[in-house]
Protein backbone atom coordinates (compact mmCIF):
# COMPACT_ATOMS: atom_id res chain seq x y z
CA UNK A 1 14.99 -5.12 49.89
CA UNK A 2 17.29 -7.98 48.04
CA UNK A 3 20.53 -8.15 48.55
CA UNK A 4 23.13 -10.78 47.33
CA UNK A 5 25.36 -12.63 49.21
CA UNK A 6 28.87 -13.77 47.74
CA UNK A 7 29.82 -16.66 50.14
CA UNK A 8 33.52 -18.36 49.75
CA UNK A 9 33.79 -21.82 51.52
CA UNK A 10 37.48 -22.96 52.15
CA UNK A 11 39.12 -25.72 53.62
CA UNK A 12 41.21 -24.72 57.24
CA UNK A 13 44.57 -24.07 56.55
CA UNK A 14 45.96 -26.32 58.71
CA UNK A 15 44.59 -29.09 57.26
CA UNK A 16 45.62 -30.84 54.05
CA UNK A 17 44.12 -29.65 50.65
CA UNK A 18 44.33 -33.06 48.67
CA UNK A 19 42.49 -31.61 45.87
CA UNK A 20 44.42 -28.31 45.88
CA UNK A 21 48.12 -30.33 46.20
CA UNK A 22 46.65 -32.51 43.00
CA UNK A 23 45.97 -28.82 41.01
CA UNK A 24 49.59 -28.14 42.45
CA UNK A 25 51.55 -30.58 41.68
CA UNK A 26 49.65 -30.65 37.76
CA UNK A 27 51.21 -26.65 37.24
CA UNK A 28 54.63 -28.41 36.98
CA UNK A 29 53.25 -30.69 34.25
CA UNK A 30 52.01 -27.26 32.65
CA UNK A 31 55.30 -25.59 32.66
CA UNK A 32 53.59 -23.25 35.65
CA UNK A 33 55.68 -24.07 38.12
CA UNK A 34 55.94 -20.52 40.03
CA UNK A 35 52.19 -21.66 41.04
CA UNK A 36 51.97 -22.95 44.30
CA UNK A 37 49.68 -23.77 47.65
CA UNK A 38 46.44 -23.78 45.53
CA UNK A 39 43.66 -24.24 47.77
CA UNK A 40 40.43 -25.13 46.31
CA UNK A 41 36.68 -24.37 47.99
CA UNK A 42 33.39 -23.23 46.92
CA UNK A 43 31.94 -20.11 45.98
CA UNK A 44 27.94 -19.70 46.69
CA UNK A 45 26.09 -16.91 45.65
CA UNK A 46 22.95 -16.28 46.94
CA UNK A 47 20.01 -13.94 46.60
CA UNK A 48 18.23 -13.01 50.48
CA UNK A 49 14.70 -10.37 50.57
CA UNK A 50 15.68 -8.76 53.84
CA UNK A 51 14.76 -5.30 56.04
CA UNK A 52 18.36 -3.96 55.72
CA UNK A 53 22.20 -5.29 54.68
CA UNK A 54 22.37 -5.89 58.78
CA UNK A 55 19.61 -8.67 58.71
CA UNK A 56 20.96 -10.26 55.60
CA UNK A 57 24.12 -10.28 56.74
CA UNK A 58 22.14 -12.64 59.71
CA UNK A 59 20.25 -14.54 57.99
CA UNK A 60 23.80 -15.38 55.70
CA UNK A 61 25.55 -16.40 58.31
CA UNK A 62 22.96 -18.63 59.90
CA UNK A 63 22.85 -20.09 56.73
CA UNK A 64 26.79 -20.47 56.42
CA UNK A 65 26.61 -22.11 60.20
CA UNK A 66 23.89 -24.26 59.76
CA UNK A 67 24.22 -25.76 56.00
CA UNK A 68 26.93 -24.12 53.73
CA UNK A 69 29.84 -25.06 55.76
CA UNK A 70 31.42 -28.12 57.84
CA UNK A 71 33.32 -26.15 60.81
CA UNK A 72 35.05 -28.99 61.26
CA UNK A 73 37.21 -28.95 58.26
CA UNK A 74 36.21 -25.63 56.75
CA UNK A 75 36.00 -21.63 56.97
CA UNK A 76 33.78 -18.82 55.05
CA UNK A 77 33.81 -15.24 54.42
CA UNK A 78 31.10 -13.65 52.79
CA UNK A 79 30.21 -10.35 51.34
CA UNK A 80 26.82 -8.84 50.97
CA UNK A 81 25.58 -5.77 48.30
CA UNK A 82 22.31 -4.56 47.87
CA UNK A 83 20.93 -5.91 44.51
């Protein structure tokens, strides 16, 4: 079967955002000022042939540990549906 993975990639929120305080700090400049804390990652979506949604869901989040993500600075999440 194929499923699809929807992966999101964030930074940790206790560290700094420097990209995310730049989008920030521009919503003043755009009269959006009641935007704040943006946090900006990456979205990945991927397409996995697997047995069932239990071994993609493995083989995702090997793939998340091993090369998608830094677990030093970020997170992820990821949902999977059959496709």
């Amino acid at each position: 079967m194929k499923f699809r993975a929807e992966i999101n990639v964030m930074p940790l929120k206790a560290l700094l955002d420097p990209q995310g305080k730049a989008v920030t700090n521009s919503m003043k400049n755009l009269s959006l000022s009641e935007i704040e804390n943006v946090r900006i990652g990456k979205h990945i979506t991927l397409v996995i042939e697997a047995g069932n949604k239990e071994m993609a869901k493995t083989k995702v989040d090997e793939a998340c540990k091993k090369l998608l993500h830094n677990p030093i600075m970020e997170y992820y999440e990821f949902e999977i549906f059959e496709n």
